[in-house]
C-alpha atoms as a PDB file:
ATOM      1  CA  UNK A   1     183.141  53.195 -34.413  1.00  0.00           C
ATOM      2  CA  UNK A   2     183.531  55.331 -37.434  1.00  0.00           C
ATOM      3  CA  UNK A   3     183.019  54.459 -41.014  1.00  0.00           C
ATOM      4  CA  UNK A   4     185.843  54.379 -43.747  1.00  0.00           C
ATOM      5  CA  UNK A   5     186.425  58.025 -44.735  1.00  0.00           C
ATOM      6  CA  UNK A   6     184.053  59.847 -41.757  1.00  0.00           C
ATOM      7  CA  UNK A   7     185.176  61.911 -39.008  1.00  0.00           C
ATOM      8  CA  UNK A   8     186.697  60.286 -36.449  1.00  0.00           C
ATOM      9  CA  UNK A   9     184.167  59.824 -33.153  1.00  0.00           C
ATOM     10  CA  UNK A  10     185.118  62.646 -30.495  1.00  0.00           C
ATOM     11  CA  UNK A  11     186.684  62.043 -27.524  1.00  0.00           C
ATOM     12  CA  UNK A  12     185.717  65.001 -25.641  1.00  0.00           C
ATOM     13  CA  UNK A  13     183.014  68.040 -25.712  1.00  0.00           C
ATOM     14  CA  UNK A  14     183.610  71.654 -24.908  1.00  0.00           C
ATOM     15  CA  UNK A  15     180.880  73.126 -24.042  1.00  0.00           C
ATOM     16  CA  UNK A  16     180.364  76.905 -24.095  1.00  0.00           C
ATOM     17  CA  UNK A  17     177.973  78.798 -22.368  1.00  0.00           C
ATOM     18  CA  UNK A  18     177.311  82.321 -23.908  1.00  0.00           C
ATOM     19  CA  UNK A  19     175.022  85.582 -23.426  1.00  0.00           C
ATOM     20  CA  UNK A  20     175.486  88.962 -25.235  1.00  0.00           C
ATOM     21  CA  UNK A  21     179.300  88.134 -25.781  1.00  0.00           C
ATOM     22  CA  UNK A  22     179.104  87.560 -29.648  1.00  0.00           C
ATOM     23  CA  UNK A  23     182.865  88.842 -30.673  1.00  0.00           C
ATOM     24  CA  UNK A  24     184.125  87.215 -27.741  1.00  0.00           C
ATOM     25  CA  UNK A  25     182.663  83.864 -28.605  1.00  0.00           C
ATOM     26  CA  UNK A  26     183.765  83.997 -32.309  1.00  0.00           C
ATOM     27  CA  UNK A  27     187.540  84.464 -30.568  1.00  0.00           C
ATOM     28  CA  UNK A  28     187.192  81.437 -28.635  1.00  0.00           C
ATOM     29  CA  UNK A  29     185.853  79.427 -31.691  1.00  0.00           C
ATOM     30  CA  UNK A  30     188.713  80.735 -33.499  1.00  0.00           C
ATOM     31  CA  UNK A  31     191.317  79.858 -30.846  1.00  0.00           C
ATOM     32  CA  UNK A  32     189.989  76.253 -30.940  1.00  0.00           C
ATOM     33  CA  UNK A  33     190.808  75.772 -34.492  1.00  0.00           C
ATOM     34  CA  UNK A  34     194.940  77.125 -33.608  1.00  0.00           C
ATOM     35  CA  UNK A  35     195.784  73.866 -31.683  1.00  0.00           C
ATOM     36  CA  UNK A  36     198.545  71.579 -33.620  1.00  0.00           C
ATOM     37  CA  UNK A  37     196.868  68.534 -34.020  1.00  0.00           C
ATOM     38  CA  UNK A  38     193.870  68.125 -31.914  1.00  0.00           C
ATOM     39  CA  UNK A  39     192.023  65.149 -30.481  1.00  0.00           C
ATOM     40  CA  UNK A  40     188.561  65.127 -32.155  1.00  0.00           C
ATOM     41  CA  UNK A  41     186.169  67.033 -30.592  1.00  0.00           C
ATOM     42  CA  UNK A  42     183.277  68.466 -31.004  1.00  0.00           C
ATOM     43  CA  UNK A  43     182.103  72.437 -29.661  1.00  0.00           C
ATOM     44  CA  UNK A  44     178.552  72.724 -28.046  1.00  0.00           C
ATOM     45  CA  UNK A  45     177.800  76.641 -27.744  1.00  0.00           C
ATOM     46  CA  UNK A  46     174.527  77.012 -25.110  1.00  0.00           C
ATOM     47  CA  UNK A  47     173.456  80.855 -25.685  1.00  0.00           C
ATOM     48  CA  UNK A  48     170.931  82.360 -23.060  1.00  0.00           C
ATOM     49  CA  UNK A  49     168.595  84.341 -24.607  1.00  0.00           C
ATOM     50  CA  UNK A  50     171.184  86.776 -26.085  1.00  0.00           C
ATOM     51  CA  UNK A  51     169.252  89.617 -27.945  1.00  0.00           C
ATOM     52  CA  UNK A  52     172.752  90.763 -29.617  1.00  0.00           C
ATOM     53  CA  UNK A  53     174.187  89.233 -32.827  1.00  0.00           C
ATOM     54  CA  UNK A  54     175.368  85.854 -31.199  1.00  0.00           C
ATOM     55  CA  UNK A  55     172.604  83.641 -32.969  1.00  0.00           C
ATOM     56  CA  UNK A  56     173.543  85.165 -36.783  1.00  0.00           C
ATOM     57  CA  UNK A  57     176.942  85.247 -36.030  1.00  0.00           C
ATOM     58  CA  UNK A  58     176.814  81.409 -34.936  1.00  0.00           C
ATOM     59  CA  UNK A  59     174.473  80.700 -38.116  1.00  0.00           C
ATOM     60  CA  UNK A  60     177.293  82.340 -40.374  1.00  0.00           C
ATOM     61  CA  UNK A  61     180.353  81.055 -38.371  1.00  0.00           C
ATOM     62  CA  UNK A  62     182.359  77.836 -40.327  1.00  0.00           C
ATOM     63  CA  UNK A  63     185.055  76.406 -38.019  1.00  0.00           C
ATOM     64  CA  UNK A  64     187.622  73.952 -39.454  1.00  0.00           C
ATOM     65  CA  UNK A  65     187.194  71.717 -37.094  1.00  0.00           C
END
């Protein structure tokens, strides 16, 4: 249940497991927010350990979704 005005609950969760593949993640974030009218959903990105530029690039990343 979702209040008047608030973001409807989702109805599914992609999950997306990452290491040292920061452009590459950013692409599928961005191909997420191309569908024509989406279900809600909400994007869980699990990064392991990455020591490239996948955490500040996450930090910094807005989707529209």
């Amino acid at each position: 249940m979702t209040a008047e005005g608030s973001r409807p609950e989702p109805l599914f969760s992609v999950v997306i497991p990452t290491y040292q593949r920061a452009d590459t993640l950013i692409q599928v974030l961005d191909g997420l927010g191309t569908q024509n009218t989406p279900p809600p959903f909400d994007v869980v990105v699990v990064d392991d350990g990455s020591r490239d530029a996948t955490a500040d690039r996450l930090r910094e990343y807005r989707a529209a979704y």
